[in-house]
Protein backbone atom coordinates (compact mmCIF):
# COMPACT_ATOMS: atom_id res chain seq x y z
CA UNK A 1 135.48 110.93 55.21
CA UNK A 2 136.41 112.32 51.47
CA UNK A 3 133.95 111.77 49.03
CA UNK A 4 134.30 111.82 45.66
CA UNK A 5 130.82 114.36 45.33
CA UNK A 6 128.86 115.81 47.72
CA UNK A 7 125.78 117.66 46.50
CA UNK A 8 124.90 119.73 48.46
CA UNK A 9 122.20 121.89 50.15
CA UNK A 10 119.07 119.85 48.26
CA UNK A 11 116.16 118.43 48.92
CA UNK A 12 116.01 114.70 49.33
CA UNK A 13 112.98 113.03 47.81
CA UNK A 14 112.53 108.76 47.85
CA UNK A 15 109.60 106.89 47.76
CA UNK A 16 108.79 107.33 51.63
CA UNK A 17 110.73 110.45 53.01
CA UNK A 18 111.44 113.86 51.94
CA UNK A 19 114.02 115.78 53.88
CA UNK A 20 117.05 118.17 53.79
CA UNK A 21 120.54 116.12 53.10
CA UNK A 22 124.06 116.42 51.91
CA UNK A 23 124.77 113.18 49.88
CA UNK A 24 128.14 112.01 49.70
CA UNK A 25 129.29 109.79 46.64
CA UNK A 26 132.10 107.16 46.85
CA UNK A 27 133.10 104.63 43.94
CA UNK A 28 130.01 105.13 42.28
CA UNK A 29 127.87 104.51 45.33
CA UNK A 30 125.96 106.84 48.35
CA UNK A 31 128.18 106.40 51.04
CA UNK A 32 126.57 109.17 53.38
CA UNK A 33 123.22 111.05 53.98
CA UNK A 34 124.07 114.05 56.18
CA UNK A 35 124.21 117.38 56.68
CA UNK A 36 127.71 119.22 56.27
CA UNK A 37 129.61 116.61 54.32
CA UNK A 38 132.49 118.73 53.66
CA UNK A 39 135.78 117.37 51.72
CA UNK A 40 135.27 116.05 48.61
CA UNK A 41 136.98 116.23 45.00
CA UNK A 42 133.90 118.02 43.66
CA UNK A 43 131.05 119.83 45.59
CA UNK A 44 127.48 120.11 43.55
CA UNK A 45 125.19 123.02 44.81
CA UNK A 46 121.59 121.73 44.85
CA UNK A 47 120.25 124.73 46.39
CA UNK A 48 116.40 125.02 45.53
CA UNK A 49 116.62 121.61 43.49
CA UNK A 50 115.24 118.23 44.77
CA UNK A 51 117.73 115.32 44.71
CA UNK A 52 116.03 112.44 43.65
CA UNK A 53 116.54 108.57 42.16
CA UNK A 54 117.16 108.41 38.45
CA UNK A 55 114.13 107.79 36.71
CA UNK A 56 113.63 103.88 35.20
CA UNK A 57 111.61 103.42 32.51
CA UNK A 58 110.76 99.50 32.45
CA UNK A 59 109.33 99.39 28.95
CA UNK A 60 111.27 100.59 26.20
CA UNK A 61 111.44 99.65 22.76
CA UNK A 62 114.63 100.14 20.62
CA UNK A 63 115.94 98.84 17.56
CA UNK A 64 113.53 96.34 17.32
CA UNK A 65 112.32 94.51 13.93
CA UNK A 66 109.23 96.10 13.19
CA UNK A 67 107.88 94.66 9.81
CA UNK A 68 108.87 94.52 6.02
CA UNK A 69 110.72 97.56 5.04
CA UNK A 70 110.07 99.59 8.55
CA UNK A 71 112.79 100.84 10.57
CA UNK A 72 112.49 101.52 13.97
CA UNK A 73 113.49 105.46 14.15
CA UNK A 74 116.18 104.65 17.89
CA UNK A 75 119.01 102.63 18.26
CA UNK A 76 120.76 102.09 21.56
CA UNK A 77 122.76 104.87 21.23
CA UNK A 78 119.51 107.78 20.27
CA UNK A 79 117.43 105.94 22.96
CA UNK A 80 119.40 105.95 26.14
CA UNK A 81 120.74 109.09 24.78
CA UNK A 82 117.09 110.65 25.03
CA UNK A 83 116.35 108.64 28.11
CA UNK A 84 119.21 110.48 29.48
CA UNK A 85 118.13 113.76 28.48
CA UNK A 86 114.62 113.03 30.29
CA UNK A 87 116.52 112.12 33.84
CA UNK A 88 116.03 108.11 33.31
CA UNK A 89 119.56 106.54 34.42
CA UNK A 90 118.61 103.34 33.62
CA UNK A 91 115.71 101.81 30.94
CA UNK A 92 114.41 97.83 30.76
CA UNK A 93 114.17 97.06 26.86
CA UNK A 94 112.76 94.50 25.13
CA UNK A 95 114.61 91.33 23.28
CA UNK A 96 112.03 90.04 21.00
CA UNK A 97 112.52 86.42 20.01
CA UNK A 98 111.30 85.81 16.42
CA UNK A 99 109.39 82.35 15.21
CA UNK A 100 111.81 79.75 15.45
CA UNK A 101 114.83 81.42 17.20
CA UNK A 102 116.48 80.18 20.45
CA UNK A 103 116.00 82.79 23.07
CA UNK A 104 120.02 83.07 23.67
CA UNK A 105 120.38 83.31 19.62
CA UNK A 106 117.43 86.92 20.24
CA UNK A 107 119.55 88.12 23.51
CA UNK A 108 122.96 87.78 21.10
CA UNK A 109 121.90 89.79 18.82
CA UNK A 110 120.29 92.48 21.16
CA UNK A 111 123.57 92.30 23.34
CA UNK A 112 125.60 93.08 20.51
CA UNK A 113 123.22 95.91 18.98
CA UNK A 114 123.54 97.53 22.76
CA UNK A 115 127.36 97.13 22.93
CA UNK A 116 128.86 100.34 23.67
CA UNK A 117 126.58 102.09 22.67
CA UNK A 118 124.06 103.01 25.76
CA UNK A 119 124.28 106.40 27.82
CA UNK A 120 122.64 104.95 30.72
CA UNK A 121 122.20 101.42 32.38
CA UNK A 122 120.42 99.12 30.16
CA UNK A 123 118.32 95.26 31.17
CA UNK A 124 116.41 93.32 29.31
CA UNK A 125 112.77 91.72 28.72
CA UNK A 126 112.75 88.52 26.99
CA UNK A 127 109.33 88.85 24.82
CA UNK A 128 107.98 84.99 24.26
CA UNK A 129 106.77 84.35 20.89
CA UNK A 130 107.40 80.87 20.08
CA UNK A 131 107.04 78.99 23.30
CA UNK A 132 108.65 75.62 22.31
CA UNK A 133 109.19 73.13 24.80
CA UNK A 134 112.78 73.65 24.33
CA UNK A 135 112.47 77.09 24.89
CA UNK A 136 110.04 76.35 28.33
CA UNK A 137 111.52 73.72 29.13
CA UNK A 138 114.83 74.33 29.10
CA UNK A 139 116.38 77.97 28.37
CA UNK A 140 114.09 79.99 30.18
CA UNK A 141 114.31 78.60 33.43
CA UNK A 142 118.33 78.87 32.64
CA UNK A 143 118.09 82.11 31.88
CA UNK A 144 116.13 83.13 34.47
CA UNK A 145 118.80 82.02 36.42
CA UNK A 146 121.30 84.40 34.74
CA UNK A 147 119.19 87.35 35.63
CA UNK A 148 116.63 87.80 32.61
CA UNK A 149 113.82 87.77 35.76
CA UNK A 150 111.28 89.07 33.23
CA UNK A 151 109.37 88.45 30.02
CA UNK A 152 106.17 89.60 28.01
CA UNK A 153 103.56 88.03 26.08
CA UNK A 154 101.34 89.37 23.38
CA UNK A 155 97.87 89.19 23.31
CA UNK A 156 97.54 90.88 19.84
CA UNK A 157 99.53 91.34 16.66
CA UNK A 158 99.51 87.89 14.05
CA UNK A 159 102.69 86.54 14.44
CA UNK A 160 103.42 87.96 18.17
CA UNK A 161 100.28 86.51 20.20
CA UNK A 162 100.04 83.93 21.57
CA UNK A 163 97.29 81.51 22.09
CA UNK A 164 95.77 81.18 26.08
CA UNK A 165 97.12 77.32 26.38
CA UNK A 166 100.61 78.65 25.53
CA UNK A 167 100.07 81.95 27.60
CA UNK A 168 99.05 79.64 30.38
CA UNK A 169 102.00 77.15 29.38
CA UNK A 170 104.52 80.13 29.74
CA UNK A 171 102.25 81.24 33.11
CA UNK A 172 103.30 78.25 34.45
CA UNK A 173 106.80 78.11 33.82
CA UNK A 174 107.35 81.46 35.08
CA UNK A 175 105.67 80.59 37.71
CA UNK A 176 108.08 77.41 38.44
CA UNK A 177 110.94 79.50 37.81
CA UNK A 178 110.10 83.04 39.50
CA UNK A 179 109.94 85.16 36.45
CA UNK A 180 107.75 88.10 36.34
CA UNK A 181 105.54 88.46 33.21
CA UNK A 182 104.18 91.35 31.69
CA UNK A 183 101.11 90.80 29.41
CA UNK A 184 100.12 93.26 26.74
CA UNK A 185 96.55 93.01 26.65
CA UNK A 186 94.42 93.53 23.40
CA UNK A 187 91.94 91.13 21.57
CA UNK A 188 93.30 89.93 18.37
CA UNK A 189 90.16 88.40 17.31
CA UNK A 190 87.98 91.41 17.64
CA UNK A 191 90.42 93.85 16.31
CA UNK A 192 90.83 91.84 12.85
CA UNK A 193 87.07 91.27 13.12
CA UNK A 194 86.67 94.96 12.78
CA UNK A 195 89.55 95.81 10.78
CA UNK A 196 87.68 93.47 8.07
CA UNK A 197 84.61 95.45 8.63
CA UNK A 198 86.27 98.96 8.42
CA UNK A 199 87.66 97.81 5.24
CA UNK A 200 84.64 96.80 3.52
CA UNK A 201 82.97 100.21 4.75
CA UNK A 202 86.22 102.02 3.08
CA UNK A 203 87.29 103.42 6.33
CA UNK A 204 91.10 103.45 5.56
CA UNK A 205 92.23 106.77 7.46
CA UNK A 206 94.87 106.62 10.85
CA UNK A 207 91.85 107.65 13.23
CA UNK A 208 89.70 104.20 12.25
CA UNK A 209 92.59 102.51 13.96
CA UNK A 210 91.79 103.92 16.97
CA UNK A 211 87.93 102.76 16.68
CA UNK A 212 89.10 98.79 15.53
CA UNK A 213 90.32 99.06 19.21
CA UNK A 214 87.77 99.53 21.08
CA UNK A 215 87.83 99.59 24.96
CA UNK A 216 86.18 96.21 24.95
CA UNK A 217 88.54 94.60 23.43
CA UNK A 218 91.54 95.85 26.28
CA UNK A 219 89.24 95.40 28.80
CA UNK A 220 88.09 91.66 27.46
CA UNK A 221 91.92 90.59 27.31
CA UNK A 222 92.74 92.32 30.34
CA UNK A 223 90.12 90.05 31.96
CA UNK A 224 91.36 87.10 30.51
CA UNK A 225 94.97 87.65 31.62
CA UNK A 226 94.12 88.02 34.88
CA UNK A 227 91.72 85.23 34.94
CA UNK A 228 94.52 83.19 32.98
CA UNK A 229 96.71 84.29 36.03
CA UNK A 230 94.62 82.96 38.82
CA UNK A 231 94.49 79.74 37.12
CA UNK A 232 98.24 79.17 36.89
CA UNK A 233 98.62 81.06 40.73
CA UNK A 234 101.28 83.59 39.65
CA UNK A 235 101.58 87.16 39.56
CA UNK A 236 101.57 89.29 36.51
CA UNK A 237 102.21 93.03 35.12
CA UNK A 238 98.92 94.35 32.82
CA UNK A 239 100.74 97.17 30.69
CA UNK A 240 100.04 100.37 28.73
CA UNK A 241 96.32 100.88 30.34
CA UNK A 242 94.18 103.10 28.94
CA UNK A 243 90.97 103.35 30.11
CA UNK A 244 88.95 102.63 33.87
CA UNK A 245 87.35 99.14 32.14
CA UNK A 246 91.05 97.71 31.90
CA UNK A 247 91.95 99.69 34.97
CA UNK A 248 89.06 98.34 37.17
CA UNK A 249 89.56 94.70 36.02
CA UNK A 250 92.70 95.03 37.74
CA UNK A 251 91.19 96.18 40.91
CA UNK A 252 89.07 93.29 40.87
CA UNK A 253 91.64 90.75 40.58
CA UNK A 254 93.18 92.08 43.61
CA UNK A 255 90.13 91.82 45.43
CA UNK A 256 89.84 88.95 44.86
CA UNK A 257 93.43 88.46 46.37
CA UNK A 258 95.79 88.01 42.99
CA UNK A 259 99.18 89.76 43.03
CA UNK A 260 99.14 91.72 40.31
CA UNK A 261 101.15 95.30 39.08
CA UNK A 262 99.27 97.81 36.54
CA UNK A 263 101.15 100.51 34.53
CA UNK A 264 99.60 103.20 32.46
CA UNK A 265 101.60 105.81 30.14
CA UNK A 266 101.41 109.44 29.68
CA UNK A 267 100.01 109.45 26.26
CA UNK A 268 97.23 107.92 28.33
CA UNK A 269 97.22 111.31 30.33
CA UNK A 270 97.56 113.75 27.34
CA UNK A 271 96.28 112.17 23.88
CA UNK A 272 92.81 111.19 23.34
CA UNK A 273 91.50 109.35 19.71
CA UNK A 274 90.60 112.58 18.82
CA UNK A 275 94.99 113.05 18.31
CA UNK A 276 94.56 110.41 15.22
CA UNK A 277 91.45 112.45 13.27
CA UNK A 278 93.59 114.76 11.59
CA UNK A 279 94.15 115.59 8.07
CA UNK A 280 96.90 115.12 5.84
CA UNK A 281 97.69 112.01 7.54
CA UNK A 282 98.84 113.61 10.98
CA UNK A 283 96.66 111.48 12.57
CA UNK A 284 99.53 108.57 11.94
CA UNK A 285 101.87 110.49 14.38
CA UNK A 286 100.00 109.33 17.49
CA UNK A 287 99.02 105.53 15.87
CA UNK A 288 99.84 103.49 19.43
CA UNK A 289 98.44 100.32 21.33
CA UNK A 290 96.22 100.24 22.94
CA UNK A 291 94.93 103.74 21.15
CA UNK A 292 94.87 106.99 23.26
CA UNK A 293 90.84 107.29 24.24
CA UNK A 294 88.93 110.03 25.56
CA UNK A 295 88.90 113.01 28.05
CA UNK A 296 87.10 110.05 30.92
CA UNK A 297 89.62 107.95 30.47
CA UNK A 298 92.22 110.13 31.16
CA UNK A 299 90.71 110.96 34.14
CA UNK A 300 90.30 107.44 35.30
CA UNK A 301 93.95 107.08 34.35
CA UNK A 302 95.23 109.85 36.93
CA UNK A 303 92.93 108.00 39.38
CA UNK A 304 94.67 105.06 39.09
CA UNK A 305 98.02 107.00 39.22
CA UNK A 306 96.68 108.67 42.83
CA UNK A 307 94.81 105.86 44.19
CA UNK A 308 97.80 103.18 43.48
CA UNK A 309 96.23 100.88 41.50
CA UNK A 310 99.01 101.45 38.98
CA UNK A 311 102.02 100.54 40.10
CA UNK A 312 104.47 102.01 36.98
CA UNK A 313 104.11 104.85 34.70
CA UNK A 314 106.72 104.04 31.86
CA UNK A 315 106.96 105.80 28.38
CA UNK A 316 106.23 102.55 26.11
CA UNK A 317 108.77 104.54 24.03
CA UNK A 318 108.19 102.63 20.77
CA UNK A 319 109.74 105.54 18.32
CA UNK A 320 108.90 105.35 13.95
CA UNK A 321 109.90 108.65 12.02
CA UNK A 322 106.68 110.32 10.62
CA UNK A 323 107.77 111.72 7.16
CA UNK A 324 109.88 108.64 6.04
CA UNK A 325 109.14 105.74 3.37
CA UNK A 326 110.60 103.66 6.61
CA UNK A 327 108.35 104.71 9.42
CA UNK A 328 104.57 106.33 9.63
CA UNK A 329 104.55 107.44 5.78
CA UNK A 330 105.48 104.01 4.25
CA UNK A 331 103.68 103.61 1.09
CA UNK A 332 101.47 100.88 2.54
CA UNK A 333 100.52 103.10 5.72
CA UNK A 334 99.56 106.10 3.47
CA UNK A 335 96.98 103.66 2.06
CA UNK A 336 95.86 101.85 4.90
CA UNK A 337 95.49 102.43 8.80
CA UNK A 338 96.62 98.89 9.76
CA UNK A 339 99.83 99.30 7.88
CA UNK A 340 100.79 102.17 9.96
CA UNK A 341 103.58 101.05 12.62
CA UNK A 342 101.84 101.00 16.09
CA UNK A 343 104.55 103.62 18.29
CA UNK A 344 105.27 106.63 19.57
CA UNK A 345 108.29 108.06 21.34
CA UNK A 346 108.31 109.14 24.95
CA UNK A 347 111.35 108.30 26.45
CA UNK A 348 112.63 111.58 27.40
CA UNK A 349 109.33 113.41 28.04
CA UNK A 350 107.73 110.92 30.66
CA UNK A 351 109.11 112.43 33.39
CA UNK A 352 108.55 115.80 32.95
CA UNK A 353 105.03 115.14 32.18
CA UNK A 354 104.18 113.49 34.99
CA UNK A 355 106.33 115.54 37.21
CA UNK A 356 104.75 119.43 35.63
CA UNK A 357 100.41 117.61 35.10
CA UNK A 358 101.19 115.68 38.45
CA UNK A 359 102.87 116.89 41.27
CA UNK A 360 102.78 120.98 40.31
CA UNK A 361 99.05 120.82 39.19
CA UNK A 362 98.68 118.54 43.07
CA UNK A 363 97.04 115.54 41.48
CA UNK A 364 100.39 113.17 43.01
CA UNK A 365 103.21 114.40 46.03
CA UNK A 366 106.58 114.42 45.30
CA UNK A 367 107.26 110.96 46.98
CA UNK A 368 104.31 109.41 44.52
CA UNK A 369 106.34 110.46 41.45
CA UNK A 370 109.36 108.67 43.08
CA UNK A 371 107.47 105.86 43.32
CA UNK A 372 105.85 105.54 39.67
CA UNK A 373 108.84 106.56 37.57
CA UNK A 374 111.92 104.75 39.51
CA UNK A 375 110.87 102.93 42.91
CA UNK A 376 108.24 100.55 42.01
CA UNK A 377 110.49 100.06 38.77
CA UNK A 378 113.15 98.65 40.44
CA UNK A 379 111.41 96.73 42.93
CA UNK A 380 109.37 94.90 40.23
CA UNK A 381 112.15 94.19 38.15
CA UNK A 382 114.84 92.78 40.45
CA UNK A 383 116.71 95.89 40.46
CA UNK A 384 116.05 97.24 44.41
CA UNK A 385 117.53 98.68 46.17
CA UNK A 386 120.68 99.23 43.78
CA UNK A 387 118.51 101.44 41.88
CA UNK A 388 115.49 103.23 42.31
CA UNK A 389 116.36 104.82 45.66
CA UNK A 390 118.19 107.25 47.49
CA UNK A 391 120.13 105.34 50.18
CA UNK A 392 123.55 104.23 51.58
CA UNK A 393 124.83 101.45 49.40
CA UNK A 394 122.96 102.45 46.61
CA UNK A 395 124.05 103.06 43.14
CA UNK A 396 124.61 107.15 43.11
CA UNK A 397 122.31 107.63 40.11
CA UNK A 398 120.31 110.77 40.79
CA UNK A 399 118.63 112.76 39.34
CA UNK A 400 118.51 116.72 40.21
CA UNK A 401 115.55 118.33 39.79
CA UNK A 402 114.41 122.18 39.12
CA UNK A 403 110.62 122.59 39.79
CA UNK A 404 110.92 126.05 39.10
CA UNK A 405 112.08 125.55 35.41
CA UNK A 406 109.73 125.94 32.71
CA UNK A 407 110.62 124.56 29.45
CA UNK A 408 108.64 123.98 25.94
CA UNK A 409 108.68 120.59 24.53
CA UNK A 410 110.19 120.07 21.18
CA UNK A 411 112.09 117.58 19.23
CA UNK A 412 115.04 119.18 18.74
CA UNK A 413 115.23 119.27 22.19
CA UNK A 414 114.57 115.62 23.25
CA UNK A 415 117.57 114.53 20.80
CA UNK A 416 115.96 111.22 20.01
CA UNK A 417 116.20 109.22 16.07
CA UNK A 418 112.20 110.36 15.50
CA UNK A 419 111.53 113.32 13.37
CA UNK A 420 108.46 114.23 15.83
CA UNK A 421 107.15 114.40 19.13
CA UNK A 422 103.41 113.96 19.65
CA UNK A 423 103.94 116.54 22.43
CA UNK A 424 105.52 119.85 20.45
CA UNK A 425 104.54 122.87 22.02
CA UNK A 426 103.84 121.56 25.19
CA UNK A 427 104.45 123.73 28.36
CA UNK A 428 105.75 121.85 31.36
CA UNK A 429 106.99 122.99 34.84
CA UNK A 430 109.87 121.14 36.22
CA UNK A 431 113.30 119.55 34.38
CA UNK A 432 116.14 117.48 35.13
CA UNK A 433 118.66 119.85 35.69
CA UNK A 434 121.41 117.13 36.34
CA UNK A 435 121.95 113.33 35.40
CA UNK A 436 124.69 111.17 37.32
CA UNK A 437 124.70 107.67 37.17
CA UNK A 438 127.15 105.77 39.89
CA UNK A 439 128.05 109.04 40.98
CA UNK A 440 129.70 110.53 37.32
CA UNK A 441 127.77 113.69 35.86
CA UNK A 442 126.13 112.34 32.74
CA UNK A 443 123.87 114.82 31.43
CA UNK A 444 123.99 119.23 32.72
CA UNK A 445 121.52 121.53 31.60
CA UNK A 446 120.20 120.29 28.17
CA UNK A 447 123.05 118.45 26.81
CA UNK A 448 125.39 115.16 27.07
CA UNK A 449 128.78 114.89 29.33
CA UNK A 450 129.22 111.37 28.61
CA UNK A 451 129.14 109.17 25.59
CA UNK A 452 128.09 105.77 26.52
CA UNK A 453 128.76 105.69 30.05
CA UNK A 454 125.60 103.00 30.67
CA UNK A 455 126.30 98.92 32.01
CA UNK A 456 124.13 96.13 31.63
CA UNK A 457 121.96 94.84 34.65
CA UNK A 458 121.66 91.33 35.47
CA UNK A 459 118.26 91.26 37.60
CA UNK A 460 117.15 89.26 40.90
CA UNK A 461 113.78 87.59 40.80
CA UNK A 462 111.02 90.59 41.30
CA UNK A 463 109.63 90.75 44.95
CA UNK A 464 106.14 89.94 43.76
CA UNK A 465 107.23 86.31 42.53
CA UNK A 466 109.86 85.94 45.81
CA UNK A 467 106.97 86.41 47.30
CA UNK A 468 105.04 84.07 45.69
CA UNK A 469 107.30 81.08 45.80
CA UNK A 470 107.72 81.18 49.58
């Protein structure tokens, strides 16, 4: 057979198997897994690299309204750019519906500001804040149908959360309809309960917003969710965890026989609150939610990375510039730790992270990191087994990797719209060499082949609520 690429001479790595393979690519897809594959119109040497799935990276934010006067620092175009740069092929970002829109009025909009635009392949979350009964009644189960298999609720932020009768209301349609729902788990109550306190104490500077979210309040939600779960019967996805309370809650739940999916983040892994007690207002730089912790929760976070109980590790790539009137330093947010936009970008540096602290320091194997950053991705998000494997009749995104690479994190580097990373200086073993998606060369070395080479993905229902309806 001619191919139109063969790499050649790599290492294979998927979820399961790790082995030595030619792959040949035809019309965008792995047609063969063998060794000497030989005609083809071009022949990549993989010699010492490992040939692995394109990472996914199922929660991204990008140009997303994001308050009064604050611009969110990535587009479509900066994002999948840097997503690219990081060996992602494809990313799942969210289309937030404001109060009193039409969920096909909030996907318009995000269609259009995605429109030529994106590097690599792009789907969509629908994020639920005004659950009419039109909008439960009758577009999400039709969109559901037209491949939007996933959606997120808020459990924090006035004018995002929602109450537990309409978390259970959405729950439930979901649950008629198959959807998978991701819950973002923080209590509201508590947090402004302590905000109001900090406030009368004059405790205005970035690091108090890590102590108005406290672990109790993640861990408090997360055990609602899960309890709000079990009452409706349908599986959910507890995001961005932080700490072991949060983590262990979802242990619990699937003791107790609940199908449920945890994800944690690396800023989880490598920032603690200590990050947001800096002078001069550096501290606003690593402003996220849930807040990074402390050294025993990181810990507790690999733990849950090695011992499974988190399914994903995505970036929550939520990206504000730092020294700009429009992002960190508005003149509210100079004033006032609540004003500060909750977000940090991560897009491009979650693989190599995970890949340099996890697999070359031994914590996770090779086929673990598979797993975490592209694998469980796709199989959670209706997306397997086009993506998020190595395999005949899949898509030929792959990613090439070079453990032997060392390479210094900067910003300049990870070519994204913020003015910062909260990782400069950072030493990390391992890089995405090489970035094709359906078999065309998308990013070599440290730069861009292809300007917006990247399709949307229309999603099957997610295995865990297939499951769940038969």
């Amino acid at each position: 057979m001619h191919f139109d690429t063969i790499i050649r001479n790599g290492t294979v790595v998927t979820a399961s198997d790790t082995f030595k393979s030619d792959v040949g690519i035809l019309n965008g897809r792995i047609a063969a897994l063998a060794d000497g594959l030989a005609s083809a119109n071009e022949i990549i040497d993989a010699t010492g690299l490992y040939v692995m799935p394109g990472g996914i990276d199922s929660h991204v934010h990008l140009d997303q309204p994001s308050g009064d006067g604050i611009v969110m620092a990535d587009d479509f175009d900066t994002g999948t750019r840097s997503a690219a740069i990081g060996g992602n092929s494809t990313v799942l970002a969210f289309c937030m519906q404001e109060k009193g829109q039409s969920l096909r009025e909030a996907l318009k909009i995000y269609h259009e500001k995605a429109a030529g635009k994106c590097h690599v392949d792009v789907a969509f979350h629908l994020v639920i804040t005004d659950p009419t009964p039109e909008v439960l009644g009758q577009e999400l189960p039709a969109l559901v149908e037209d491949g939007y298999t996933s959606l997120k609720v808020f459990m924090t932020y006035e004018g995002l959360r929602l109450r537990d009768d309409q978390i259970l209301a959405t729950l439930d349609t979901a649950r008629r309809t198959g959807a998978l729902v991701m819950v973002h788990c923080e209590n509201e109550d508590a947090i402004r309960y302590l905000i109001g306190r900090h406030e009368e104490e004059g405790k205005f500077a970035p690091k108090y917003h890590a102590t108005t979210r406290p672990v109790a309040a993640e861990r408090e939600a997360t055990h609602r969710a899960l309890s709000l779960a079990e009452i409706v019967d349908v599986p959910v996805v507890i995001v961005h965890v932080s700490n072991r309370e949060a983590m262990e809650e979802i242990r619990r739940a699937r003791q107790r026989g609940q199908k449920i999916a945890g994800e944690t983040c690396p800023q989880y892994l490598m920032l603690t609150a200590d990050d947001l007690d800096q002078t001069e207002l550096e501290g606003a730089k690593y402003v996220c939610s849930p807040p990074p912790r402390d050294k025993a929760s990181q810990e507790a976070c690999w733990e849950g990375l090695e011992q499974g109980v988190f399914d994903l590790f995505s970036s929550d790539h939520c990206p504000f510039r730092y020294d700009d009137a429009e992002g960190k330093l508005n003149e509210k947010g100079k004033r006032h730790f609540r004003w500060i936009p909750n977000g940090i970008p991560g897009v491009a540096t979650r693989l190599p992270i995970l890949f340099s602290e996890g697999v070359m320091k031994g914590r996770i194997s090779l086929n673990q990191f598979v797993a975490v950053t592209s694998t469980n991705h796709a199989k959670l998000y209706g997306l397997y087994p086009r993506k998020g494997t190595i395999a005949v009749g899949a898509d030929a995104d792959i990613a090439l990797w070079d453990p032997a690479r060392r390479v210094t994190l900067t910003n300049d580097l990870l070519q994204h719209g913020a003015d910062y990373t909260p990782y400069e200086g950072l030493d990390v073993q391992g890089w995405p060499v090489r970035l094709l998606i359906r078999g065309e060369s998308i990013v070599s070395g440290d730069g861009l082949l292809k300007q917006a080479a990247g399709q949307y993905l229309p999603r099957s229902r997610s295995h865990l609520t297939t499951r769940q309806q038969a």
